[in-house]
Structure formats: C-alpha cells, structure tokens
C-alpha atoms as a PDB file:
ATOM      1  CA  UNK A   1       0.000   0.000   0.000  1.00  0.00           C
ATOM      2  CA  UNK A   2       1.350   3.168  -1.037  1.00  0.00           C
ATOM      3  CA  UNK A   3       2.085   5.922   1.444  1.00  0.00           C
ATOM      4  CA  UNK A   4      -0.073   9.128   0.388  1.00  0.00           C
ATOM      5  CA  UNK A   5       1.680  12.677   0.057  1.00  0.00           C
ATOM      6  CA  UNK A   6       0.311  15.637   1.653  1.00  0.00           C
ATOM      7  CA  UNK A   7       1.426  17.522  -1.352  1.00  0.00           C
ATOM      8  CA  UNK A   8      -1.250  18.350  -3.481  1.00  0.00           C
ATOM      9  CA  UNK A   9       0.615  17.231  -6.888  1.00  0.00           C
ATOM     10  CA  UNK A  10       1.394  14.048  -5.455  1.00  0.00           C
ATOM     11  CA  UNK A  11       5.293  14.520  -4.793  1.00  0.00           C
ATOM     12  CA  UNK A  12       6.918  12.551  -1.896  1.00  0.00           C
ATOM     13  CA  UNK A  13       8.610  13.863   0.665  1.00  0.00           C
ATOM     14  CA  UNK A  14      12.373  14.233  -0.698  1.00  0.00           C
ATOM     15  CA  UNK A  15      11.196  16.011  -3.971  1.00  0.00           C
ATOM     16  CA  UNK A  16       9.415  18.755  -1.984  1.00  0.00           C
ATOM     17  CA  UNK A  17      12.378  18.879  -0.101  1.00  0.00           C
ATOM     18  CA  UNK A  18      14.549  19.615  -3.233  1.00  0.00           C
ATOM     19  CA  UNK A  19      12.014  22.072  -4.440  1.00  0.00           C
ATOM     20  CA  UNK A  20      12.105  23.904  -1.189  1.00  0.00           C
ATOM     21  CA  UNK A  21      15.719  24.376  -1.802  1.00  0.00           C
ATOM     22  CA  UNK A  22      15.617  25.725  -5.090  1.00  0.00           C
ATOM     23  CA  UNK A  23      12.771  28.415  -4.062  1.00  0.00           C
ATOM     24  CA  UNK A  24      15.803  29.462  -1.412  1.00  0.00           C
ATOM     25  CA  UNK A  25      18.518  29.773  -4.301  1.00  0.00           C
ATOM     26  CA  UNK A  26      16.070  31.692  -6.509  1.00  0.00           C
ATOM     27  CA  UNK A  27      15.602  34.587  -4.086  1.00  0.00           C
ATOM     28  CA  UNK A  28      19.388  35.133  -3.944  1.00  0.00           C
ATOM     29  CA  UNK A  29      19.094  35.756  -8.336  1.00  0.00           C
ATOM     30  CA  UNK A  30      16.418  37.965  -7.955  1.00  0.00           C
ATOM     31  CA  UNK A  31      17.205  41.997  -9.002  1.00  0.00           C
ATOM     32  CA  UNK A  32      15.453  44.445  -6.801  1.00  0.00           C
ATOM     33  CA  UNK A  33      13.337  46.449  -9.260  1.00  0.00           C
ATOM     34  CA  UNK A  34      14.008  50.540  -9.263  1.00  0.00           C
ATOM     35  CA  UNK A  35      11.019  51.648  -9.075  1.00  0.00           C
ATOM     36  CA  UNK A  36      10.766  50.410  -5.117  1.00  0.00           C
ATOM     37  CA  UNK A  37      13.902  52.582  -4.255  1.00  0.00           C
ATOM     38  CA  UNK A  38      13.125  55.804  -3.386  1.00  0.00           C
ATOM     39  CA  UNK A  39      12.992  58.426  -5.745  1.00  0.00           C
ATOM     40  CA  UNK A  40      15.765  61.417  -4.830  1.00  0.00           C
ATOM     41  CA  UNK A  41      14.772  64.867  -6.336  1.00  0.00           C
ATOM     42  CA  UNK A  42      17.404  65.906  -8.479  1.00  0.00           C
ATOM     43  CA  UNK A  43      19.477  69.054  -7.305  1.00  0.00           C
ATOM     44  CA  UNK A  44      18.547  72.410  -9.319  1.00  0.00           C
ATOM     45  CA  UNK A  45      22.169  74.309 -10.247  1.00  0.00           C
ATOM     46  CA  UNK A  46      22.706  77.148  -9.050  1.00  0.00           C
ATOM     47  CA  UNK A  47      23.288  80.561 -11.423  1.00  0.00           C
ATOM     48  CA  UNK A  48      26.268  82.866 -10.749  1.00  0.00           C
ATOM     49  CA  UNK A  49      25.121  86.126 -10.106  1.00  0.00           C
ATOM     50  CA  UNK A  50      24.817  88.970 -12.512  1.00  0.00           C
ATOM     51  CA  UNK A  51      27.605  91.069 -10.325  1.00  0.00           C
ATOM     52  CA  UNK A  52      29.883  88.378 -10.017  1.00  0.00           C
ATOM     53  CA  UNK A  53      29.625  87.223 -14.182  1.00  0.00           C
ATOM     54  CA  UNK A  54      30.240  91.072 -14.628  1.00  0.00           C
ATOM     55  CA  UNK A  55      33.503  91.004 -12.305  1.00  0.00           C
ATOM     56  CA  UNK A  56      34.967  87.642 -14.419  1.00  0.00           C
ATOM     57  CA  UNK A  57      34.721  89.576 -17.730  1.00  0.00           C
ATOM     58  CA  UNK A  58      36.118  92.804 -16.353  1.00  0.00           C
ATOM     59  CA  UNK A  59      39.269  91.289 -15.033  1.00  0.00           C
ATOM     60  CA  UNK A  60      41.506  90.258 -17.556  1.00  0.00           C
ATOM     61  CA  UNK A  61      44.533  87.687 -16.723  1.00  0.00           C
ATOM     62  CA  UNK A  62      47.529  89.160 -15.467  1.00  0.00           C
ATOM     63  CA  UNK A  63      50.456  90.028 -18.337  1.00  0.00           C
ATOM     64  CA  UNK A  64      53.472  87.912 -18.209  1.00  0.00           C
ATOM     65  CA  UNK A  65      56.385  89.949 -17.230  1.00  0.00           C
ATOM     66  CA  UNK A  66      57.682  92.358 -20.163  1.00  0.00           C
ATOM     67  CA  UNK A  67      61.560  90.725 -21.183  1.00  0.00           C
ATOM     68  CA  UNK A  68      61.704  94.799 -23.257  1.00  0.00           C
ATOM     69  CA  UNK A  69      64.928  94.829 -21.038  1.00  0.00           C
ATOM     70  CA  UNK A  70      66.500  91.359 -22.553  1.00  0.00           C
ATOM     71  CA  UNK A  71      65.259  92.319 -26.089  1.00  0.00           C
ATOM     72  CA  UNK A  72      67.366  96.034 -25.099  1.00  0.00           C
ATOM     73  CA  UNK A  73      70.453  93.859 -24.233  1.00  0.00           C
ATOM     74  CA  UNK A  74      70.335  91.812 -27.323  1.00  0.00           C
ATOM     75  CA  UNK A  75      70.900  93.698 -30.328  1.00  0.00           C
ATOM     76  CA  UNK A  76      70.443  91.302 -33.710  1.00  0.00           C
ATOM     77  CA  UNK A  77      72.426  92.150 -36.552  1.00  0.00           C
ATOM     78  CA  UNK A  78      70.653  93.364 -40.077  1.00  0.00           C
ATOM     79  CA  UNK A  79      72.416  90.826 -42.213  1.00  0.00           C
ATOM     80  CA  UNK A  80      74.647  87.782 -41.132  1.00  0.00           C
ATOM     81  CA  UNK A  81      78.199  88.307 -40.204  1.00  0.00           C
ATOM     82  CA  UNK A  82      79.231  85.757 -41.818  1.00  0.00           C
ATOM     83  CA  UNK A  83      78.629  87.318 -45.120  1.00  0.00           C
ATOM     84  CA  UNK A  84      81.054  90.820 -44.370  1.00  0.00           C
ATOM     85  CA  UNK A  85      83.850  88.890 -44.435  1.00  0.00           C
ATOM     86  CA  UNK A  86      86.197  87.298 -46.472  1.00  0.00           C
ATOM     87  CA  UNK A  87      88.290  84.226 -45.727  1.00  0.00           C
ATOM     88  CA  UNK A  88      91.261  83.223 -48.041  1.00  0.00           C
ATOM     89  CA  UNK A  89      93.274  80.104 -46.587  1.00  0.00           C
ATOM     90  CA  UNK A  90      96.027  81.002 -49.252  1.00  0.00           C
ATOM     91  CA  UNK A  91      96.355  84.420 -47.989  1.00  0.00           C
ATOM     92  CA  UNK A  92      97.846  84.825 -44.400  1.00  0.00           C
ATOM     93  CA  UNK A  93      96.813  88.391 -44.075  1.00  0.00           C
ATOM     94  CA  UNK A  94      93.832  90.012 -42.269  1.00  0.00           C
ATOM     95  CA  UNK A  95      90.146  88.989 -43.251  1.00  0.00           C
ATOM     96  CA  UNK A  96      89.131  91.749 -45.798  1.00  0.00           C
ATOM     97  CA  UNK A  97      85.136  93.126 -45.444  1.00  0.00           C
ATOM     98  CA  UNK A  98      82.896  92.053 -48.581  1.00  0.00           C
ATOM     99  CA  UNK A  99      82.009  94.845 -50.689  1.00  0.00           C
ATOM    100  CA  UNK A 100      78.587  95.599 -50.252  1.00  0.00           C
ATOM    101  CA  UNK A 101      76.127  94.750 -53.380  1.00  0.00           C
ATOM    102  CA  UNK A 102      75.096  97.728 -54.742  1.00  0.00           C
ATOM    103  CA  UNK A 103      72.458  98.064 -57.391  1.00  0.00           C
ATOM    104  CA  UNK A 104      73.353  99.432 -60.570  1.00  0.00           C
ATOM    105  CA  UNK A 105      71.315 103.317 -60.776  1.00  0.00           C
ATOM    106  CA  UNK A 106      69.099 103.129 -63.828  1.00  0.00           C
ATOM    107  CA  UNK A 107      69.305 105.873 -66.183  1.00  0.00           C
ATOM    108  CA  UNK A 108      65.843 107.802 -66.658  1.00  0.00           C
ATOM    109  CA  UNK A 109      64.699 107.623 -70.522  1.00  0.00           C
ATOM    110  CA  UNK A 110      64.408 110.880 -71.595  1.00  0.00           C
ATOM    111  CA  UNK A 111      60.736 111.809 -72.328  1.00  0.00           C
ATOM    112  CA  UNK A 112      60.198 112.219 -76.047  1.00  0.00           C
ATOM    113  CA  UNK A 113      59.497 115.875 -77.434  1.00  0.00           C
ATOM    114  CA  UNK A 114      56.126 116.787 -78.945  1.00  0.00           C
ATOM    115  CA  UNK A 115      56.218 117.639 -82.681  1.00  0.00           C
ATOM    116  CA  UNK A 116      54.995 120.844 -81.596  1.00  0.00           C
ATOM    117  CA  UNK A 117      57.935 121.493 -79.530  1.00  0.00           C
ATOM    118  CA  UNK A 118      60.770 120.723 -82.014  1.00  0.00           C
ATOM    119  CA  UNK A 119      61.920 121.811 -85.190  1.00  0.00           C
ATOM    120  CA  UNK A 120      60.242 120.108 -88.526  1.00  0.00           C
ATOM    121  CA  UNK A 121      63.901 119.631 -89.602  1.00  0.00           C
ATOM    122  CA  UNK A 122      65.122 117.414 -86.802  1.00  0.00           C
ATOM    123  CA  UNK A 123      62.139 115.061 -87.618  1.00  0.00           C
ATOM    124  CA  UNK A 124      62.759 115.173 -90.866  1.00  0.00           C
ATOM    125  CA  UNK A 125      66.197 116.117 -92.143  1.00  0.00           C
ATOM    126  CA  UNK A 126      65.447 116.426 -95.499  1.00  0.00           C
ATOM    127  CA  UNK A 127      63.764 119.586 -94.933  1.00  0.00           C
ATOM    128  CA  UNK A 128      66.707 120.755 -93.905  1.00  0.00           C
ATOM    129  CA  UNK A 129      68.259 121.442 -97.194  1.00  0.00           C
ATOM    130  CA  UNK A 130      65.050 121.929 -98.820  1.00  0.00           C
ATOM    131  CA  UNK A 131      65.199 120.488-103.123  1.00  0.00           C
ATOM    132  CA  UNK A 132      62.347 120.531-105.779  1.00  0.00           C
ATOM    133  CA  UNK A 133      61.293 117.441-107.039  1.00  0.00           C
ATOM    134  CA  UNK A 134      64.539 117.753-109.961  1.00  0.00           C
ATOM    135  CA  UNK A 135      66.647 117.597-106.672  1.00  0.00           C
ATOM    136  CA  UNK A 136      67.983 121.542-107.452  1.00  0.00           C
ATOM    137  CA  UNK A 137      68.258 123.177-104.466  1.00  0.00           C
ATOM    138  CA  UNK A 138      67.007 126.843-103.594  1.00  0.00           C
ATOM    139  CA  UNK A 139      69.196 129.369-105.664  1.00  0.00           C
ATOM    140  CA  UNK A 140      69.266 127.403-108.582  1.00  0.00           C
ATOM    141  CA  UNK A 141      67.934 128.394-112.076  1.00  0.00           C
ATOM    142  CA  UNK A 142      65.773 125.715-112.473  1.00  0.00           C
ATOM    143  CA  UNK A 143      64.504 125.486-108.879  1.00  0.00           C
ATOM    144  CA  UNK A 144      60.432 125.110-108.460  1.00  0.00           C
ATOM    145  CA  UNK A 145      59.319 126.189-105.767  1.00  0.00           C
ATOM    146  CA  UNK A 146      56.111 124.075-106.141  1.00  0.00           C
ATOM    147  CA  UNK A 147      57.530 120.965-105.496  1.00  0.00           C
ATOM    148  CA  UNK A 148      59.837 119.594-102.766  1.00  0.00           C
ATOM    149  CA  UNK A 149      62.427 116.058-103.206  1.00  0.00           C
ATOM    150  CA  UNK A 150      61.436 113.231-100.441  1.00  0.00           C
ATOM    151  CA  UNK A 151      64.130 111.102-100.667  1.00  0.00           C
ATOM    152  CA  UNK A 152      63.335 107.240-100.663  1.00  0.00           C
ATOM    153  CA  UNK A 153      64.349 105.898 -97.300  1.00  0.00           C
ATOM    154  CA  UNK A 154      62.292 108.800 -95.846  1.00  0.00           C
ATOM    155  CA  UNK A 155      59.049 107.020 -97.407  1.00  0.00           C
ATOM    156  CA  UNK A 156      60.024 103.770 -95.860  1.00  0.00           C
ATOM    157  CA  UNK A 157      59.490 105.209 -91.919  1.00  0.00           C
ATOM    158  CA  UNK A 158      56.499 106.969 -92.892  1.00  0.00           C
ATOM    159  CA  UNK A 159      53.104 106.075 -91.221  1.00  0.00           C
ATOM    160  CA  UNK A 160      50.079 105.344 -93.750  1.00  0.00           C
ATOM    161  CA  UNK A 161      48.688 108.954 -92.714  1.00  0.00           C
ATOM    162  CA  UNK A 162      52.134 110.491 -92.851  1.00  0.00           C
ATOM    163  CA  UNK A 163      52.691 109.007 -96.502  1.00  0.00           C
ATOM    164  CA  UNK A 164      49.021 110.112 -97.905  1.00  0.00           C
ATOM    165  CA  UNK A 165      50.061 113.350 -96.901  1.00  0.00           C
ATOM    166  CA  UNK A 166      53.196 113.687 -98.432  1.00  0.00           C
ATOM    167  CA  UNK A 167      52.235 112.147-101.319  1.00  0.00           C
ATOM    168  CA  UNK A 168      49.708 115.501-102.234  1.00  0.00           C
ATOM    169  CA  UNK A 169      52.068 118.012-100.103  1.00  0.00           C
ATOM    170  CA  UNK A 170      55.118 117.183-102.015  1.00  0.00           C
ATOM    171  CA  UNK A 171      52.915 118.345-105.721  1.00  0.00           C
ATOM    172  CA  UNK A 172      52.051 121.600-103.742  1.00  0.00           C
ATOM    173  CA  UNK A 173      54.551 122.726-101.511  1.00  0.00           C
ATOM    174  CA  UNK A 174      54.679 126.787-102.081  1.00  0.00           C
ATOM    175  CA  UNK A 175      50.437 126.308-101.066  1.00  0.00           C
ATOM    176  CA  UNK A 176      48.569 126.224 -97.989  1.00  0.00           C
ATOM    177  CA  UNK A 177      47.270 122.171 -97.725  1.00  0.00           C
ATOM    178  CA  UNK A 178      43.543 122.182 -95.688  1.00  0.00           C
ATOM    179  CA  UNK A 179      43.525 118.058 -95.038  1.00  0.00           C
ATOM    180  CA  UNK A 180      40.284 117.146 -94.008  1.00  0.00           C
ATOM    181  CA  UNK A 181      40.127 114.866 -90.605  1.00  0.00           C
ATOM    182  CA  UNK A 182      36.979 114.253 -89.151  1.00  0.00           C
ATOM    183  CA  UNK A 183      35.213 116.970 -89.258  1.00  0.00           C
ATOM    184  CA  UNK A 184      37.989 119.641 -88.865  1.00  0.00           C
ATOM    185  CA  UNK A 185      40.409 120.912 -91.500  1.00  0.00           C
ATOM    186  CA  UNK A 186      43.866 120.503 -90.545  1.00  0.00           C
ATOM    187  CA  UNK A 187      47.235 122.443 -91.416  1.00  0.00           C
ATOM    188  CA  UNK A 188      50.752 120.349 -90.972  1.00  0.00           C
ATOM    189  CA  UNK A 189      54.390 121.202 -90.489  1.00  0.00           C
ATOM    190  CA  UNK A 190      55.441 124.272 -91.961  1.00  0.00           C
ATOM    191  CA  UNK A 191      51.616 125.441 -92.844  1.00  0.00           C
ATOM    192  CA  UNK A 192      50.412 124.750 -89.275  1.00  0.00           C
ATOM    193  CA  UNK A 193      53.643 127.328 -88.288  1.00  0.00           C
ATOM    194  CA  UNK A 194      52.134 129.849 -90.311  1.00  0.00           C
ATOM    195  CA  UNK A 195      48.782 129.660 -89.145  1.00  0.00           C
ATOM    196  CA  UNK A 196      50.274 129.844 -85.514  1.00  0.00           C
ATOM    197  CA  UNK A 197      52.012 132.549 -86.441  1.00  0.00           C
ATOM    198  CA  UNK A 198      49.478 134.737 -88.458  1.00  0.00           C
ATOM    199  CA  UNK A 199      46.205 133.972 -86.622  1.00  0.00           C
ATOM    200  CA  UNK A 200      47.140 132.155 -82.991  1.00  0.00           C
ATOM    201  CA  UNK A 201      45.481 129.084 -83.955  1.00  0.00           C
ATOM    202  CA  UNK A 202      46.594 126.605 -81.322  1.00  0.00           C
ATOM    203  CA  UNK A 203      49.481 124.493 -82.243  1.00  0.00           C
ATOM    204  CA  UNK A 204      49.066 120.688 -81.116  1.00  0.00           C
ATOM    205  CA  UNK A 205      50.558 117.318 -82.783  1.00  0.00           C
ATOM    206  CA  UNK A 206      49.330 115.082 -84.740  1.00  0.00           C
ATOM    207  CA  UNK A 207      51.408 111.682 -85.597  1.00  0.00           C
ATOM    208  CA  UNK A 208      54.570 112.923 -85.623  1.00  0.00           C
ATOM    209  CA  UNK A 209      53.656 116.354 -87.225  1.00  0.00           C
ATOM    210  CA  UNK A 210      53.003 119.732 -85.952  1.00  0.00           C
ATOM    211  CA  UNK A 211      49.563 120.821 -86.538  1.00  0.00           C
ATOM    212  CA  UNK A 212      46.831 123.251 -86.148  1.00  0.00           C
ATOM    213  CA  UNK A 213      42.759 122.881 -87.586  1.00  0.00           C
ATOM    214  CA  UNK A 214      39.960 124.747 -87.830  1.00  0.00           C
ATOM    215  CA  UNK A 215      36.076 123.343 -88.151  1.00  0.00           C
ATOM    216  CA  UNK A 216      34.593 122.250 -91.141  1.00  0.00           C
ATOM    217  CA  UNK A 217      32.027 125.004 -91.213  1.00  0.00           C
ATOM    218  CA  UNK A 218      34.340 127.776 -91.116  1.00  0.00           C
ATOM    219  CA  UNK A 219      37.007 126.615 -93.862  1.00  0.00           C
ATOM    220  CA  UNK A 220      35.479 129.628 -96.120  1.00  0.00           C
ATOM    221  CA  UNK A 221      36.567 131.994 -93.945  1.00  0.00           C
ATOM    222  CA  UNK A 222      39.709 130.988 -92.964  1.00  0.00           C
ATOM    223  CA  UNK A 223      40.656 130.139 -97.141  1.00  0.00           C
ATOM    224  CA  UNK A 224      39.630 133.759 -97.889  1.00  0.00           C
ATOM    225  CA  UNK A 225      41.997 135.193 -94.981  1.00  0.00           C
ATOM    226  CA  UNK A 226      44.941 132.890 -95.963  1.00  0.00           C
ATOM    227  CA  UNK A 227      44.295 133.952 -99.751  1.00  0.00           C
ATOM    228  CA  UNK A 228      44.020 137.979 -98.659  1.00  0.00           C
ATOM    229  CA  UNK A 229      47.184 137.207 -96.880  1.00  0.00           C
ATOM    230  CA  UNK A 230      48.591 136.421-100.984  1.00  0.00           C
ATOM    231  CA  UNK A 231      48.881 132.327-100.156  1.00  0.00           C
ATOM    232  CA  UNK A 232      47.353 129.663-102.146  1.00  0.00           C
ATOM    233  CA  UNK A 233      44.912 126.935-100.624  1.00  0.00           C
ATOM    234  CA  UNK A 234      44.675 123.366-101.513  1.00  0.00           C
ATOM    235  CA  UNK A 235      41.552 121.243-100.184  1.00  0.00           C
ATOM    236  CA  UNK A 236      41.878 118.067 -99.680  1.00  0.00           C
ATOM    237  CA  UNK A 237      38.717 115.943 -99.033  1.00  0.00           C
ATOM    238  CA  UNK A 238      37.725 112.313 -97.759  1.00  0.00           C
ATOM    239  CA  UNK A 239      36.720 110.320-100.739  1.00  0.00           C
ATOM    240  CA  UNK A 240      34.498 107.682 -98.214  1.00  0.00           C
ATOM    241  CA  UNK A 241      33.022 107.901 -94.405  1.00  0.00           C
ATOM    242  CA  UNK A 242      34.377 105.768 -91.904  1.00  0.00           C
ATOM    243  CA  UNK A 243      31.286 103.494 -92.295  1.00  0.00           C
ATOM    244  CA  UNK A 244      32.350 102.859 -95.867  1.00  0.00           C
ATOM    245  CA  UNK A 245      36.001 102.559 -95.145  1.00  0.00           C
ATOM    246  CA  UNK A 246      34.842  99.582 -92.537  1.00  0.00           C
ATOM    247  CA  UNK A 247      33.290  97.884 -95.164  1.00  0.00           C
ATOM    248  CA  UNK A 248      35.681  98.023 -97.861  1.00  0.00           C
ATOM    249  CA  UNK A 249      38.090  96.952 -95.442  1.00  0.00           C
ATOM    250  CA  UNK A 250      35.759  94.039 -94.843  1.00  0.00           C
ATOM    251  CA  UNK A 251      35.824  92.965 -98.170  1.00  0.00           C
ATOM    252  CA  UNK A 252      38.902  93.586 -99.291  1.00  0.00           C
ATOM    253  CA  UNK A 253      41.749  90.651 -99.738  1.00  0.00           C
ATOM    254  CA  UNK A 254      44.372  90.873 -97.572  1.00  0.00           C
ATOM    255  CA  UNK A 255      47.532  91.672 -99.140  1.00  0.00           C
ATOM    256  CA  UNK A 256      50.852  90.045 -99.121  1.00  0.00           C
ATOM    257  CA  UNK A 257      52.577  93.167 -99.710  1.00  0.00           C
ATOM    258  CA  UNK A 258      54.331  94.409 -96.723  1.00  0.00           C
ATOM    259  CA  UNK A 259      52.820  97.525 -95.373  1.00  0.00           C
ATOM    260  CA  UNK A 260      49.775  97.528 -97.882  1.00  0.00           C
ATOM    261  CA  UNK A 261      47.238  96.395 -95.681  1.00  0.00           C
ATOM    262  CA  UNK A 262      48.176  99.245 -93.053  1.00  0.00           C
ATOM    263  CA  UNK A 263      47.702 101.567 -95.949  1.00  0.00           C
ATOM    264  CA  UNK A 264      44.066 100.083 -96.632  1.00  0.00           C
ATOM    265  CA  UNK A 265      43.607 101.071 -93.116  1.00  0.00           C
ATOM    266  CA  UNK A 266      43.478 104.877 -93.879  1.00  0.00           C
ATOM    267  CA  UNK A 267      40.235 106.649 -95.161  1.00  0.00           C
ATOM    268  CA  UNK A 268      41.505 107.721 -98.797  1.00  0.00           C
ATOM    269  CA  UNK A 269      41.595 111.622 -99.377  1.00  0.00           C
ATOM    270  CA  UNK A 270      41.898 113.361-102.332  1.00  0.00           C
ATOM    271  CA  UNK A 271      42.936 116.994-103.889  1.00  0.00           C
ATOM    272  CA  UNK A 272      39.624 118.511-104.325  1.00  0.00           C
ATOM    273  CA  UNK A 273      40.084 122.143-105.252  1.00  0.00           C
ATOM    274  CA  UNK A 274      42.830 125.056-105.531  1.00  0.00           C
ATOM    275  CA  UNK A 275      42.246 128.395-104.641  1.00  0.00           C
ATOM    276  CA  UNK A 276      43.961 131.476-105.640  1.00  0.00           C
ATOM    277  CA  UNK A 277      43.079 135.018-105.573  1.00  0.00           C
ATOM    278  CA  UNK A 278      42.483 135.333-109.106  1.00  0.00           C
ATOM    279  CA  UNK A 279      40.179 132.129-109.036  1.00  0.00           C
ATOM    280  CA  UNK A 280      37.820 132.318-106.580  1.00  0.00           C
ATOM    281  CA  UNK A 281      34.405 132.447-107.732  1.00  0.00           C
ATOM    282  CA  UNK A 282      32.519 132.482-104.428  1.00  0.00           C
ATOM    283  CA  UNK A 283      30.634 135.873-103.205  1.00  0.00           C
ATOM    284  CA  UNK A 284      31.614 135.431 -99.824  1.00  0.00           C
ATOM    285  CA  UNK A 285      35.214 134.397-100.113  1.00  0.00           C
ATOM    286  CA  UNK A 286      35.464 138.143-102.378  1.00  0.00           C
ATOM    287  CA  UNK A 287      37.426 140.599-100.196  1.00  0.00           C
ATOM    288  CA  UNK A 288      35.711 143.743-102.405  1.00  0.00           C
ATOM    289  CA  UNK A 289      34.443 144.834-105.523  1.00  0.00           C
ATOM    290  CA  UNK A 290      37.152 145.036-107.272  1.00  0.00           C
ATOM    291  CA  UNK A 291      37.932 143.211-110.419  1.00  0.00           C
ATOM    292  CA  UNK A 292      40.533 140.045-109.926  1.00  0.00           C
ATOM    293  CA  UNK A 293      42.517 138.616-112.813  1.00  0.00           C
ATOM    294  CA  UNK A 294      43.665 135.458-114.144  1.00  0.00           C
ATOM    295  CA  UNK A 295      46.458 134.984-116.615  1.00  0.00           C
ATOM    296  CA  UNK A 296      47.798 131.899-118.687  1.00  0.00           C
ATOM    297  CA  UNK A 297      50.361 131.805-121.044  1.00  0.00           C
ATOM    298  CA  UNK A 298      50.968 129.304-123.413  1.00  0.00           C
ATOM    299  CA  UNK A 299      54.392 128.227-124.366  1.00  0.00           C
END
C-alpha cells in the first residue's frame, strides 16, 4: 500500500524537499526592481550672479612679465656676419670686409618731345636742305618752288597717314594744304607754323607732325583770310566715311605686300580744289568789288 503525500501534486517527501531548496537559491538571483527605491529629487544648479559674471569679464589675466629689457640687451644684426667677411686660406693676411652689393642706378629715358615742340627739320632732315622734285636746291635756275624732293628711305618710316600726306604736299609745296580729318580741316608742319604765327590758332601734334585745324564750317573763312594774306589753298577731301572705309576693309583681300594692308587702313583723301586770288568764284570768299585777274600763257 502506497504511502499518500500531503502535497497536493502528489510529490513525496524528498522532492518537496529539493524544491524547497531551489525556491531558497532563486531569491538570492532575484534583481530588486528601481522603481521600489526611493525616488531622490534631483538638485537644481545654481546661477552665478549677474555682479559676479560682470567682475569675471572685467578682469583680464595678469600680463606675463615684459623681457623689453633682454630684447634692449640683445641687439640682432641686419644681415649675417658671416657674409662681411672674407676668408682666403692662401692668404695669411687680415680677413678683408665684402664689398657691399650695390644696385646698378638706372638711367631715366628721356621723355620724347612733342612735334609741336621741335623743329620740322630734326624730324625730318630732309627739310633741312630743302630740293624741288629735280633735286635743285634753292638758288638754282631751275629750282620750283612748287615741289619739294622726299628722298626714298624717308618714305620707308612713314606712317600710312604720314605718306598720304606727303604724297599731295610734295605736288604743292609753295600752297597752304587744308587736309580734311573728321570733321575739322587741318594744317601740318610748316603750314600749321604759319597759321600759328598769323592767326594764334593753337598748335598741337598730330602723328609725328606739328599741326593746327579749324572746323569744317568755317574753312570759307579761314581760305579767304589765308588767300588775302597772298597764299594759295589746296583742299583736300575724304573720298568715303568711316562706315564705308569699314566695309571696304571688310571685303577687301588681304595683301601680301608688306605695309599695304596698313595703308588700306586709312580713309583715302583726295585733292579737291585750288584756290587762288584770281580764281575764286565764291561771293563770300570776295574781299571787295574790285575786279581780280587770271592769266595763262601758253608756251
């Protein structure tokens, strides 16, 4: 007959006994849960007062000490020492000092003259001793005054404008030349020196050429004083406007001649028109009422 267990599973007596002693161990495994400790109220920090924050930004840290008095005491040289002297081991006398490396002074480039404040003959000598186009000099029996000699290698340091003008001033050089520019009329060389001379017109420069102009509405009345004054006026005018010169340029070729396509460049001018006192025909270039004449001989 089998011994009943009080146990109401049915377990004998040992195998309660060994559950007792677990239930034991178990409690030792157990972690106390933190929510039954007792909640501590955290601790609010405290703000440093307006006077003292104030204070910490007024006082500034304290300076090291100055060393002014070991920077008095040691002097540095500019340049190394090392470098004044030199040493020859062949040469048993005394250490000579280095010559110091000067820099060479540079010569200033002496500014260039105006045209308007030199001579027309120390720009271009051959107006110095002044030929027709024959090459016979003033004096000579045969000398025309109309025309002047340009000698070759003169034509080769020309500019295009320079060279259009000589080209028409050499044909007429005993008359006044009016080139037109813009819209002014323009005197060069030795006929902007007369009109400075006669009439104060303001002398100025112009490429390398002394001139002097007057506007293009008022030509009329400065040909009729140059004429009353006994000279004879050339006009030369612009054959094309600027616009026009653009576009020929435009559709010109360019050139494999040297120096043609700078000549292209230039707005072509031509003689228009020579005025003497016995030609003019205009009423308001007439200094009176008197008669003018006009004679031609055939030979």
């Amino acid at each position: 007959m089998v011994a009943e267990s009080d146990d109401e599973f049915g377990l004998d007596a040992e195998t309660a006994a060994a559950f007792d002693d677990d239930d034991d161990d178990m409690d030792d495994f157990i972690v106390p849960d933190e929510s039954d400790e007792e909640v501590r109220a955290p601790k609010k920090r405290k703000r440093p007062s307006t006077q003292a924050s104030k204070t910490a930004k007024t006082s500034s840290p304290p300076r090291p000490p100055s060393d002014d008095g070991l920077d008095a005491d040691l002097s540095m040289p500019a340049s190394s020492t090392a470098q004044q002297w030199v040493f020859d081991p062949n040469n048993p006398q005394p250490a000579k000092q280095r010559p110091k490396n000067t820099a060479p002074a540079r010569k200033a480039n002496p500014a260039k003259q105006k045209a308007s404040q030199t001579e027309p003959e120390k720009r271009y000598t051959w107006l110095a001793n002044i030929m027709d186009s024959d090459k016979n000099p003033i004096g000579h029996p045969d000398y025309d005054p109309r025309t002047i000699y340009i000698p070759p290698l003169a034509w080769s340091k020309f500019s295009p404008f320079e060279k259009q003008y000589w080209e028409i001033k050499q044909k007429f050089w005993d008359t006044i030349v009016f080139f037109k520019k813009g819209k002014f009329y323009e005197l060069y060389e030795n006929d902007a020196t007369i009109g400075h001379q006669l009439f104060d017109l303001k002398l100025t420069d112009r490429v390398n050429m002394r001139m002097v102009g007057v506007p293009e509405a008022s030509l009329d009345q400065w040909a009729n004083q140059f004429v009353a004054k006994g000279f004879k006026i050339a006009r030369v005018d612009q054959m094309e406007s600027a616009l026009a010169k653009e576009m020929r340029e435009r559709d010109s070729k360019p050139s494999f001649k040297k120096g043609k396509d700078k000549e292209d460049k230039v707005i072509r001018r031509e003689l228009a028109a020579v005025l003497t006192s016995g030609t003019l025909v205009d009423g308001g270039m007439l200094q009176d009422d008197m008669s003018t004449f006009c004679m031609a001989i055939k030979v």
